[in-house]
C-alpha atoms as a PDB file:
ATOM      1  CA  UNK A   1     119.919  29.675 132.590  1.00  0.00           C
ATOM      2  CA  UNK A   2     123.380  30.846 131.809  1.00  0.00           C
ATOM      3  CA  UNK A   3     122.699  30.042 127.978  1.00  0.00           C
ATOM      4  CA  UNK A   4     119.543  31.345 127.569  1.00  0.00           C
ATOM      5  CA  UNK A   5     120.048  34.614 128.835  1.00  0.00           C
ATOM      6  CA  UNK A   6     123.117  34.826 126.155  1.00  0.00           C
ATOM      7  CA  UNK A   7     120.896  33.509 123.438  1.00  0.00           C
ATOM      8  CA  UNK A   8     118.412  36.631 124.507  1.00  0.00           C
ATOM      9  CA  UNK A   9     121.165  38.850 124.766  1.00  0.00           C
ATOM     10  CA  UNK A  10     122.029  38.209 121.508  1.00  0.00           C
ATOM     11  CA  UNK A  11     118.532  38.089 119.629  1.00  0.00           C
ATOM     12  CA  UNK A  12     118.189  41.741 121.589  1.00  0.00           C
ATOM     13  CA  UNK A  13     121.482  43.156 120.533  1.00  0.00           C
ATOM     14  CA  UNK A  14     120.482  42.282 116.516  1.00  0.00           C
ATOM     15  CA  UNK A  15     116.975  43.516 117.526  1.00  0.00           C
ATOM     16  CA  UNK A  16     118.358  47.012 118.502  1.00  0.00           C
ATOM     17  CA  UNK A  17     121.000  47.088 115.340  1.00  0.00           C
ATOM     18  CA  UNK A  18     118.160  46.576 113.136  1.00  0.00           C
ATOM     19  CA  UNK A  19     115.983  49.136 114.641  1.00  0.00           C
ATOM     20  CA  UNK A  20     118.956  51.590 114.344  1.00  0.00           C
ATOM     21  CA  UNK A  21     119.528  50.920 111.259  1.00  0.00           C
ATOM     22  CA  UNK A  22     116.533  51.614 109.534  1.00  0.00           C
ATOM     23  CA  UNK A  23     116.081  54.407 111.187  1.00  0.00           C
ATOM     24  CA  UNK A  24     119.308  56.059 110.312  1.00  0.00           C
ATOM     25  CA  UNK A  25     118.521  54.941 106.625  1.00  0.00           C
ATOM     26  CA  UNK A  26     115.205  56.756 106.842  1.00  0.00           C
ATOM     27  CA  UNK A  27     116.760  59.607 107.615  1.00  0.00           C
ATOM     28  CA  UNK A  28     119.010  59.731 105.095  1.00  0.00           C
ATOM     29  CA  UNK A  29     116.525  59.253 102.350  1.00  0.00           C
ATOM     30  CA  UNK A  30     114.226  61.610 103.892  1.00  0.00           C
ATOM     31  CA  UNK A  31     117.441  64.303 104.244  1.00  0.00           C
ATOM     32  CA  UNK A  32     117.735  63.600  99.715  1.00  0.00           C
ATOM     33  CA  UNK A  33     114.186  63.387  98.756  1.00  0.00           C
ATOM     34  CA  UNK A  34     113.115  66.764 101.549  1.00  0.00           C
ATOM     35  CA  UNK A  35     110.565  65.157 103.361  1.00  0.00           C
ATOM     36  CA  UNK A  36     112.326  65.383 107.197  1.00  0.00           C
ATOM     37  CA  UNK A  37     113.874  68.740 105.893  1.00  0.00           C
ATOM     38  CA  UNK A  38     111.015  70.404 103.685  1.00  0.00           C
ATOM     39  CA  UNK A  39     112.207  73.451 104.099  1.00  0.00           C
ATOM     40  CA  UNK A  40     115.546  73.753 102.745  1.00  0.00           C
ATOM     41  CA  UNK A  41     116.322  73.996  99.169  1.00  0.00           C
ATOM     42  CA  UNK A  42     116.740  70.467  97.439  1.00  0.00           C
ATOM     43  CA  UNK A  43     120.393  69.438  96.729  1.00  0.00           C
ATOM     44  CA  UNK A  44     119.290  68.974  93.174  1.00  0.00           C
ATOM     45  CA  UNK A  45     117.201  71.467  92.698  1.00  0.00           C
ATOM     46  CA  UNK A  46     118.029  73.341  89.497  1.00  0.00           C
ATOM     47  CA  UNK A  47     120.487  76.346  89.728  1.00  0.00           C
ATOM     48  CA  UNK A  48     118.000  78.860  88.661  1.00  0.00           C
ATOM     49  CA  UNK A  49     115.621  78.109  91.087  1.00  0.00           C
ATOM     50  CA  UNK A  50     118.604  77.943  94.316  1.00  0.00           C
ATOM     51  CA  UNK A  51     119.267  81.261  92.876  1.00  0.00           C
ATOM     52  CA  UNK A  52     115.478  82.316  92.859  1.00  0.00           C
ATOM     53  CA  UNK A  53     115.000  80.905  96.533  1.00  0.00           C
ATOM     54  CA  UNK A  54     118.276  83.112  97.964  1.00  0.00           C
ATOM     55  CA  UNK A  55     117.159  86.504  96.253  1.00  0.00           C
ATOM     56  CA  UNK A  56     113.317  85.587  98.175  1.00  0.00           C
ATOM     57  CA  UNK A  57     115.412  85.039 101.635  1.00  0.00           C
ATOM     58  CA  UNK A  58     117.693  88.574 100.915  1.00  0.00           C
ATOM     59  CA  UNK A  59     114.393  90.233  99.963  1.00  0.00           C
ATOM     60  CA  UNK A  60     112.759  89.215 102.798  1.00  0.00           C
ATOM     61  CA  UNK A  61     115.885  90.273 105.091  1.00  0.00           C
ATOM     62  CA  UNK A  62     115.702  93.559 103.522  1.00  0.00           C
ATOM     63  CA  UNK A  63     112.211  93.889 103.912  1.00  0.00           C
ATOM     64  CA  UNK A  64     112.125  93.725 107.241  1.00  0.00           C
ATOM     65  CA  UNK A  65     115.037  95.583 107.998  1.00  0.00           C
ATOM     66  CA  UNK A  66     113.642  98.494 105.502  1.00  0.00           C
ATOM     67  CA  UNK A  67     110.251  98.184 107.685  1.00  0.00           C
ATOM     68  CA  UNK A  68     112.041  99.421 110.565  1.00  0.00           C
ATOM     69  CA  UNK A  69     114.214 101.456 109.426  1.00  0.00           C
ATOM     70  CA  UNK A  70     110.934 103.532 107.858  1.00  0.00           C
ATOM     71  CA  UNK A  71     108.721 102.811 110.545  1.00  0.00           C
ATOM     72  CA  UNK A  72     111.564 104.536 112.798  1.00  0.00           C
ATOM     73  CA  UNK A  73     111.680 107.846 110.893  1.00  0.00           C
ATOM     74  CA  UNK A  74     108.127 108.075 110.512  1.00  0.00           C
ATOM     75  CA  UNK A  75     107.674 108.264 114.300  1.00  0.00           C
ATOM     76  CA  UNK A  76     109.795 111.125 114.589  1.00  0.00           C
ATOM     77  CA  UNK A  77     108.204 112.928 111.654  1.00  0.00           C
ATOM     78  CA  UNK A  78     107.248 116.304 112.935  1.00  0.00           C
ATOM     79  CA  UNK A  79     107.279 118.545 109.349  1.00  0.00           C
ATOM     80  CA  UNK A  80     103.506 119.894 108.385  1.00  0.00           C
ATOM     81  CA  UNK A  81     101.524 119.162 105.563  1.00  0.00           C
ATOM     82  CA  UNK A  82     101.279 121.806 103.610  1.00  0.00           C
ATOM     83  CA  UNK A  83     101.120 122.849 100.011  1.00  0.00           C
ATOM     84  CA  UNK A  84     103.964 125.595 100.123  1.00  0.00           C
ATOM     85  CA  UNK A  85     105.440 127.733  97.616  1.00  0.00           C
ATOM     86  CA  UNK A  86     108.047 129.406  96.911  1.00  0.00           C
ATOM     87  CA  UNK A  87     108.936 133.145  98.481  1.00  0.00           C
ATOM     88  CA  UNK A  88     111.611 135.485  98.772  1.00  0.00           C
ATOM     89  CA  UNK A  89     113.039 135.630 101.146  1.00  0.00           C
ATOM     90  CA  UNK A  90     112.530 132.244 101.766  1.00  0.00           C
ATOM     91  CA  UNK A  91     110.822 131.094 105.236  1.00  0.00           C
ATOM     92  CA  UNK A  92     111.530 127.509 107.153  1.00  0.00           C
ATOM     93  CA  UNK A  93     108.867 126.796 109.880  1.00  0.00           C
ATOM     94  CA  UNK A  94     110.244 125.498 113.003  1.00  0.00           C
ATOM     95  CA  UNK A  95     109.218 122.141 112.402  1.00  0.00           C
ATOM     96  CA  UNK A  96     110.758 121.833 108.909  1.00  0.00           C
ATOM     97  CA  UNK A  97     109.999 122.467 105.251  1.00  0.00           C
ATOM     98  CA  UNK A  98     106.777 121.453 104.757  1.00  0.00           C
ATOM     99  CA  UNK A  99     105.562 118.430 103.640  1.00  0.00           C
ATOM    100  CA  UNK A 100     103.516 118.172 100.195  1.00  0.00           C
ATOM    101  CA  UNK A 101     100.100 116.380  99.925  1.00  0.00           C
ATOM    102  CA  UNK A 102     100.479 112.958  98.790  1.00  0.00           C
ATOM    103  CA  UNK A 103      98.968 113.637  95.256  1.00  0.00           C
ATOM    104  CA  UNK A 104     101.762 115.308  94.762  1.00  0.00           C
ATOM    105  CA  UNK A 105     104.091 112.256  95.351  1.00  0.00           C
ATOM    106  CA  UNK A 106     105.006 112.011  91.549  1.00  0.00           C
ATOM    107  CA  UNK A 107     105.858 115.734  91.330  1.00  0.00           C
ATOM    108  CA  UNK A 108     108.456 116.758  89.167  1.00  0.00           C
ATOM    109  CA  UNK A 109     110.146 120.260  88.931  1.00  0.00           C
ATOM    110  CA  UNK A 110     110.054 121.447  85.392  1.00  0.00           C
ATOM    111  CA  UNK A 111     107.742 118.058  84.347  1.00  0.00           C
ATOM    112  CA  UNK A 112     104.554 119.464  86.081  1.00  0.00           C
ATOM    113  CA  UNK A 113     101.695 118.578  83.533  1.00  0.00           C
ATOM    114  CA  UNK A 114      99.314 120.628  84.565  1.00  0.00           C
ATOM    115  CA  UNK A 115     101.813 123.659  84.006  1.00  0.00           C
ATOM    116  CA  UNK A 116     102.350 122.009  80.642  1.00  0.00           C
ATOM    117  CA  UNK A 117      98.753 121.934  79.517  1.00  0.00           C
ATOM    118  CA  UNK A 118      98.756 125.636  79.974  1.00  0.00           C
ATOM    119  CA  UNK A 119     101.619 126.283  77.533  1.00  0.00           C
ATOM    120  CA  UNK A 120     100.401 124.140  75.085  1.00  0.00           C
ATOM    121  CA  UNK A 121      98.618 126.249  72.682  1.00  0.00           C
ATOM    122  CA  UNK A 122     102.396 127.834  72.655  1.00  0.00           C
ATOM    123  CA  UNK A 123     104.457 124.530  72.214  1.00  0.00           C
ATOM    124  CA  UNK A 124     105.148 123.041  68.795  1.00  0.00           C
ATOM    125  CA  UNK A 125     104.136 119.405  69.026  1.00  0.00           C
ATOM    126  CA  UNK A 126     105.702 118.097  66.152  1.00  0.00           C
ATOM    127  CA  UNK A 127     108.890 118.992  67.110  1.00  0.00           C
ATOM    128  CA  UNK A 128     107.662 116.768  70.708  1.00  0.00           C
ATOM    129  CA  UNK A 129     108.217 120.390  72.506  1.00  0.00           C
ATOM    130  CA  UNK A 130     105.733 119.119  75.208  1.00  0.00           C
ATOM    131  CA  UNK A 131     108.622 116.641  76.080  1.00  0.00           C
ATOM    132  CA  UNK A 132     110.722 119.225  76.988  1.00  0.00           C
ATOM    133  CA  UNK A 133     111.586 121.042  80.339  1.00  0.00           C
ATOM    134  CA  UNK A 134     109.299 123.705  81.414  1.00  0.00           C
ATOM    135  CA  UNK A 135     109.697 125.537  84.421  1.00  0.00           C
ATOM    136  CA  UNK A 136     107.089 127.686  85.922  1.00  0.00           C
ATOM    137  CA  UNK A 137     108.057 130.762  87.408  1.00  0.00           C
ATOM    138  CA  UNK A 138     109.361 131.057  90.690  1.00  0.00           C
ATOM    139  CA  UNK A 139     106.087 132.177  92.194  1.00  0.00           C
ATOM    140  CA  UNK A 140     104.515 128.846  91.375  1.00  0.00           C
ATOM    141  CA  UNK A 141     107.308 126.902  92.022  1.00  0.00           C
ATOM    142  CA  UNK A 142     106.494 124.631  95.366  1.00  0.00           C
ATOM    143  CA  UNK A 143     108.790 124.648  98.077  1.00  0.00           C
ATOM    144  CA  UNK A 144     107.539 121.495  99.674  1.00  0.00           C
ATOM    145  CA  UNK A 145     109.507 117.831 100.375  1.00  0.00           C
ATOM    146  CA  UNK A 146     107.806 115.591  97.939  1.00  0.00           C
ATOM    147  CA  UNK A 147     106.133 113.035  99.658  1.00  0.00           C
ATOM    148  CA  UNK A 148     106.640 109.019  99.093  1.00  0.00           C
ATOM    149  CA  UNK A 149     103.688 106.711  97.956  1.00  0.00           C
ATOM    150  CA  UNK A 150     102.248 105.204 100.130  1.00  0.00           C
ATOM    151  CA  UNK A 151     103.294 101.969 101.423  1.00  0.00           C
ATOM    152  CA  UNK A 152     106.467 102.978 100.244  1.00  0.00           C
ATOM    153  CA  UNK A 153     109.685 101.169 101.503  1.00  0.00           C
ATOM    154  CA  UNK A 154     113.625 101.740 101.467  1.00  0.00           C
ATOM    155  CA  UNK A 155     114.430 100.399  98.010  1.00  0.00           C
ATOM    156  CA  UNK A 156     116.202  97.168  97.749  1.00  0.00           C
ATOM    157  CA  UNK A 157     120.028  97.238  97.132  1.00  0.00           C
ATOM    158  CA  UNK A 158     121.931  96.573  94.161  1.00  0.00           C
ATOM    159  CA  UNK A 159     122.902  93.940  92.891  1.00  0.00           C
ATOM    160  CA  UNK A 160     119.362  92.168  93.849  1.00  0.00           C
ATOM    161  CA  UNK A 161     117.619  95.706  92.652  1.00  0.00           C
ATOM    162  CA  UNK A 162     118.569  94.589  89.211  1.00  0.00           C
ATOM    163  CA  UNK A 163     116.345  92.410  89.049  1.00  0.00           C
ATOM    164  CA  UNK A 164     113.713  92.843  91.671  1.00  0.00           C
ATOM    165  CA  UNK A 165     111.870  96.326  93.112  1.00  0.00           C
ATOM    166  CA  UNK A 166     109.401  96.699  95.363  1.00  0.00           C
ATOM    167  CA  UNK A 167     105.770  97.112  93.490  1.00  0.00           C
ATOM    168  CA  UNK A 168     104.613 100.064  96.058  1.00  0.00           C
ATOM    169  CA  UNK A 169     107.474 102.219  95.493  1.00  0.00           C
ATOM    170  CA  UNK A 170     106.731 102.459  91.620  1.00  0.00           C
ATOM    171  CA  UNK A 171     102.850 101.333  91.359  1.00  0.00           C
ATOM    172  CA  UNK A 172     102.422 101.584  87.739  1.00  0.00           C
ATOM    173  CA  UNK A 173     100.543  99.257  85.682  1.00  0.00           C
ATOM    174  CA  UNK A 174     100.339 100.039  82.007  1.00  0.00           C
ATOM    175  CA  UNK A 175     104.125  99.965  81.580  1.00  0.00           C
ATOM    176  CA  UNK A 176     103.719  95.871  82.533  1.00  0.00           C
ATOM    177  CA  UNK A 177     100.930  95.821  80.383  1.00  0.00           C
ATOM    178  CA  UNK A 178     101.805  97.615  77.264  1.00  0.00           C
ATOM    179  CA  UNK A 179     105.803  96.225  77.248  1.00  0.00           C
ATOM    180  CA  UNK A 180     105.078  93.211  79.077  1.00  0.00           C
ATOM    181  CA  UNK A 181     105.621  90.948  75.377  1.00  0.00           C
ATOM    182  CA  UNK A 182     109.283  92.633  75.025  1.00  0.00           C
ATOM    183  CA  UNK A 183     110.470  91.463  78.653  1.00  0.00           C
ATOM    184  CA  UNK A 184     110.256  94.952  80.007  1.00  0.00           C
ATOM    185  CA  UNK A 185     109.144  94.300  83.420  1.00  0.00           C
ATOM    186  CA  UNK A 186     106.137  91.963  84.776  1.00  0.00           C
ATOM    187  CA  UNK A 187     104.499  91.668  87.770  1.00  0.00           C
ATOM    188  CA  UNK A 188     105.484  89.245  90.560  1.00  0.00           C
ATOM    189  CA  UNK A 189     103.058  89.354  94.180  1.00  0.00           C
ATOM    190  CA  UNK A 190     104.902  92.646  95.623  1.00  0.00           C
ATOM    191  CA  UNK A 191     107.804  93.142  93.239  1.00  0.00           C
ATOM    192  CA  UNK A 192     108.373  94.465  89.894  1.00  0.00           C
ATOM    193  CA  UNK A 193     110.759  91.743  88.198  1.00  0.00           C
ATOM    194  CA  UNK A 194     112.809  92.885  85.662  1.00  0.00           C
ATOM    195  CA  UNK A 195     113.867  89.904  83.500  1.00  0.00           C
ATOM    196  CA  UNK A 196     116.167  92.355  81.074  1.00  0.00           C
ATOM    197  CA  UNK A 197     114.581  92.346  78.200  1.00  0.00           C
ATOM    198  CA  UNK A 198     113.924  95.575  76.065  1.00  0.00           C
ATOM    199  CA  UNK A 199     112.538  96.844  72.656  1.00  0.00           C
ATOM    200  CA  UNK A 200     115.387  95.855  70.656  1.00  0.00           C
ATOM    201  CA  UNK A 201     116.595  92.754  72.574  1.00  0.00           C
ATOM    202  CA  UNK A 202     113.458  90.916  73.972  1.00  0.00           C
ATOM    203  CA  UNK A 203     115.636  88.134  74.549  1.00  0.00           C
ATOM    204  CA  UNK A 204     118.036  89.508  76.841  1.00  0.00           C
ATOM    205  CA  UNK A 205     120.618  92.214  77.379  1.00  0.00           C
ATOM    206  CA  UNK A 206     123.076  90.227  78.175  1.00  0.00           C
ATOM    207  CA  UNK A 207     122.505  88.054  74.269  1.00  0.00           C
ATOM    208  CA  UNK A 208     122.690  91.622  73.306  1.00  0.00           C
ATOM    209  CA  UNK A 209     125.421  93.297  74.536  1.00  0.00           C
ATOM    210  CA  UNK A 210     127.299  90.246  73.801  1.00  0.00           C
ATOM    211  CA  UNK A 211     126.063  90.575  69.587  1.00  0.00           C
ATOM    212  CA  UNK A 212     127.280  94.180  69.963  1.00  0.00           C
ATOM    213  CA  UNK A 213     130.783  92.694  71.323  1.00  0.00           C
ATOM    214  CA  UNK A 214     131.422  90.489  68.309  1.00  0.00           C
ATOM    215  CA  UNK A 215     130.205  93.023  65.824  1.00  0.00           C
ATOM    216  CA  UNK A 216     132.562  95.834  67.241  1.00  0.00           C
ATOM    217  CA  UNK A 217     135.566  93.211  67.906  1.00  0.00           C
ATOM    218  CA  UNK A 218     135.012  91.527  65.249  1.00  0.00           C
ATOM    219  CA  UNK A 219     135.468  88.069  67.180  1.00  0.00           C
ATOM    220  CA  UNK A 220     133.788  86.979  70.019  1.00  0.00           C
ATOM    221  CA  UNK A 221     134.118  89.615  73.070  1.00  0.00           C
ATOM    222  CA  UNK A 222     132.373  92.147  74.726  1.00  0.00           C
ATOM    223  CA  UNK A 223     132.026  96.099  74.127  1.00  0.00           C
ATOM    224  CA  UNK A 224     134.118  96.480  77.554  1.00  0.00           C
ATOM    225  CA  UNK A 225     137.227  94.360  75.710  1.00  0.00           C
ATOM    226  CA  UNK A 226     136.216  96.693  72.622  1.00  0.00           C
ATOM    227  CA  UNK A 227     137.355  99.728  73.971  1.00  0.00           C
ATOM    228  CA  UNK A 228     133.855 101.129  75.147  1.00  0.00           C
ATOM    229  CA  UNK A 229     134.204 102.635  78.562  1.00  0.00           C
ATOM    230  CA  UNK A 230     130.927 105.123  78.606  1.00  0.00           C
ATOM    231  CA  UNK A 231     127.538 104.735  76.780  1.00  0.00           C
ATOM    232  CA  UNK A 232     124.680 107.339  76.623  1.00  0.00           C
ATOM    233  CA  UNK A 233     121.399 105.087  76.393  1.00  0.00           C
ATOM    234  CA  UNK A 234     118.937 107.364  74.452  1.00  0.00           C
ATOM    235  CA  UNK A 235     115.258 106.210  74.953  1.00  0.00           C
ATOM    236  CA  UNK A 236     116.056 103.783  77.700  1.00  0.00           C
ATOM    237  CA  UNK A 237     112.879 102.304  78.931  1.00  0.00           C
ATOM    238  CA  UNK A 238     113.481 100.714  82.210  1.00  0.00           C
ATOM    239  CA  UNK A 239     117.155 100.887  81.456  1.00  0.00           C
ATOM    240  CA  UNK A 240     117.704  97.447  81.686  1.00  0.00           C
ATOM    241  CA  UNK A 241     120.680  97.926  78.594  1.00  0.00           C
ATOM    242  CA  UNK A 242     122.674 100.214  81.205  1.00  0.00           C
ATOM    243  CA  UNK A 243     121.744  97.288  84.027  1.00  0.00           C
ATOM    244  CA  UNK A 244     123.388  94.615  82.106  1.00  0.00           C
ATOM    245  CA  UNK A 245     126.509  97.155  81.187  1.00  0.00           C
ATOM    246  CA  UNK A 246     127.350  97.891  84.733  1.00  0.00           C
ATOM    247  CA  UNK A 247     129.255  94.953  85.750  1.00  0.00           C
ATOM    248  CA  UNK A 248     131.430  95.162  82.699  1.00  0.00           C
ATOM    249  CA  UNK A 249     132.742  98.761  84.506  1.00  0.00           C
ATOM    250  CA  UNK A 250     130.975 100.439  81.909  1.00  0.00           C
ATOM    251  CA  UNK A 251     130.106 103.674  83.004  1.00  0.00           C
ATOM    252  CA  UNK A 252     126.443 104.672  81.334  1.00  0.00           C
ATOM    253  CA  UNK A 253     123.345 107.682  81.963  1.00  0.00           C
ATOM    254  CA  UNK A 254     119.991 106.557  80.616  1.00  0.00           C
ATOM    255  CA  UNK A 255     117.457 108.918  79.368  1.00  0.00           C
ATOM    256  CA  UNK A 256     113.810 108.871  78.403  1.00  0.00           C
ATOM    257  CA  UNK A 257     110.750 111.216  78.185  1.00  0.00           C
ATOM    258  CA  UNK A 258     108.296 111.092  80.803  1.00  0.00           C
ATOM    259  CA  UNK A 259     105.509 110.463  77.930  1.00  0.00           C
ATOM    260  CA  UNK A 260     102.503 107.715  77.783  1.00  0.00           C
ATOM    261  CA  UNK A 261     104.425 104.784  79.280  1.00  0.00           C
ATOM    262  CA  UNK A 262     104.206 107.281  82.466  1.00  0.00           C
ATOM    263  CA  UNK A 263     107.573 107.342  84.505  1.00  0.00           C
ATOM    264  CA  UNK A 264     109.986 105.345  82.913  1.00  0.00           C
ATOM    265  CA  UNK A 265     112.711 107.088  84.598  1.00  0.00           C
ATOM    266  CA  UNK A 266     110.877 105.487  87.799  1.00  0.00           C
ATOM    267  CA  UNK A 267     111.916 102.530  87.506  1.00  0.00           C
ATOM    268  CA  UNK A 268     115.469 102.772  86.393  1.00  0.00           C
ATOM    269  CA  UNK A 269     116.238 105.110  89.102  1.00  0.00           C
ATOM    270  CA  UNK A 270     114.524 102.706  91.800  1.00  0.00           C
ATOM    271  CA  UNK A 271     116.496  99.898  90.371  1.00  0.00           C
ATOM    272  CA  UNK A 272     119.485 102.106  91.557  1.00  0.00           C
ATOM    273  CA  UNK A 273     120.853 103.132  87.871  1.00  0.00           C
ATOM    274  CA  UNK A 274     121.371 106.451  86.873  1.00  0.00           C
ATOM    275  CA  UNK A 275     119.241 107.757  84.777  1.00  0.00           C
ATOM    276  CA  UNK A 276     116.756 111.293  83.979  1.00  0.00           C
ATOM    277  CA  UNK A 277     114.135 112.578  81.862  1.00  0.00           C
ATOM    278  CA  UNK A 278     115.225 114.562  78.857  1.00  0.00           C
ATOM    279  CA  UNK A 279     113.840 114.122  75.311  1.00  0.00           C
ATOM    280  CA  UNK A 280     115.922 114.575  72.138  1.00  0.00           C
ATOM    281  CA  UNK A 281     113.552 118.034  71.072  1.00  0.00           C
ATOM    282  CA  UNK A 282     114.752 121.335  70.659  1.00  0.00           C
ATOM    283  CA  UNK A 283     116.845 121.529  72.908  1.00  0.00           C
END
């Protein structure tokens, strides 16, 4: 009896070590080829795409955090809707300046088209005039808060805004359609992504900047290590050359005319660069 029970000790003990074993080896192979842990990132996935997968989980953090934040202030909104102009002396309501209809949520002072088309009979096109600032006079000057587009949310933050804005903040099409074969911007689900090309450097601005380095230095280097501290980008686009100069503390201000491509200036601005609309005209 004795031995029997040892010899069925034993055949259970290597019984058990087996089982153990193979189960500890399945889950090792399952932790390397993602099929126990499917949703993390795989250890060998390739950089670009680890990179890719952390800016989706930091845009979805901000997302939701910029969904409360806006749903917050929009539940203590108490300002009127109103289209308001401007009178002397000037009169607040007691709830607030008054809000502008949501047409108007592209309204620019002095880059009001509709004023424009008036003074064109006046303007001298061929000198692009109708680029130019035009302010009305103060009586038809609104004195209204512009309103934001709706389904707007609070922009994502730079560094990520580089390369990623939300599509609802700046919904314009033609841009991605028109400069879409020069790496301007393209269209990704609910986000603009910006891969930095531009007119003169569809390849990159980085490849770019780093041609202009070597040309000014005369050996490999960049423009920062060339003495360039401030650059005035003339005709920017989406500004993705001033994007691409920022981390090499290169202080820029991007400017473009708010022509066909519509608002240009849009996008550089929700991308968190500095940047206005001003043509090279008359003045």
């Amino acid at each position: 009896m004795g031995g029997g029970s040892w010899i069925n000790m034993r055949a259970f003990d290597w019984n058990t070590g087996q089982t153990i074993l193979i189960v500890l080896l399945v889950m090792v192979g399952s932790f390397y080829t993602g099929t126990l842990f499917g949703k993390n990132p795989s250890l060998y996935a390739p950089q670009q795409e680890q990179q890719h997968f952390e800016k989706q989980q930091q845009l979805s953090i901000a997302s939701n955090s910029s969904s409360l934040k806006f749903t917050s202030c929009a539940l203590n909104f108490k300002n009127k809707v109103s289209l308001s102009y401007r009178v002397i002396p000037l009169n607040i309501p007691e709830t607030g300046v008054n809000v502008c209809p949501l047409k108007l949520n592209e309204y620019i002072p002095c880059h009001d088209l509709s004023y424009i088309k008036e003074l064109m009979p006046k303007l001298d096109l061929s000198r692009k005039e109708g680029l130019e600032r035009h302010c009305p006079p103060p009586d038809r000057r609104l004195f209204c808060l512009v309103p934001p587009p709706t389904d707007y949310q609070i922009p994502i933050r730079w560094p990520i805004s580089r390369d990623y804005v939300w599509r609802s903040n700046v919904n314009h099409t033609r841009l991605a359609e028109v400069k879409g074969g020069q790496n301007w911007v393209h269209e990704k689900d609910q986000l603009w992504w910006f891969p930095g090309g531009g007119t003169h450097f569809k390849h990159g601005a980085s490849e770019y900047i780093e041609r202009l380095g070597n040309m000014t230095t005369n050996e490999k280097g960049d423009l920062r290590s060339a003495g360039i501290f401030q650059v005035l980008d003339v005709g920017c686009g989406v500004a993705s050359f001033s994007a691409y100069l920022l981390p090499l503390s290169i202080e820029t201000m991007s400017f473009a005319p708010k022509d066909g491509h519509e608002n240009q200036i849009q996008f550089a601005l929700e991308r968190g660069i500095g940047a206005t609309i001003s043509a090279i005209a008359t003045k």
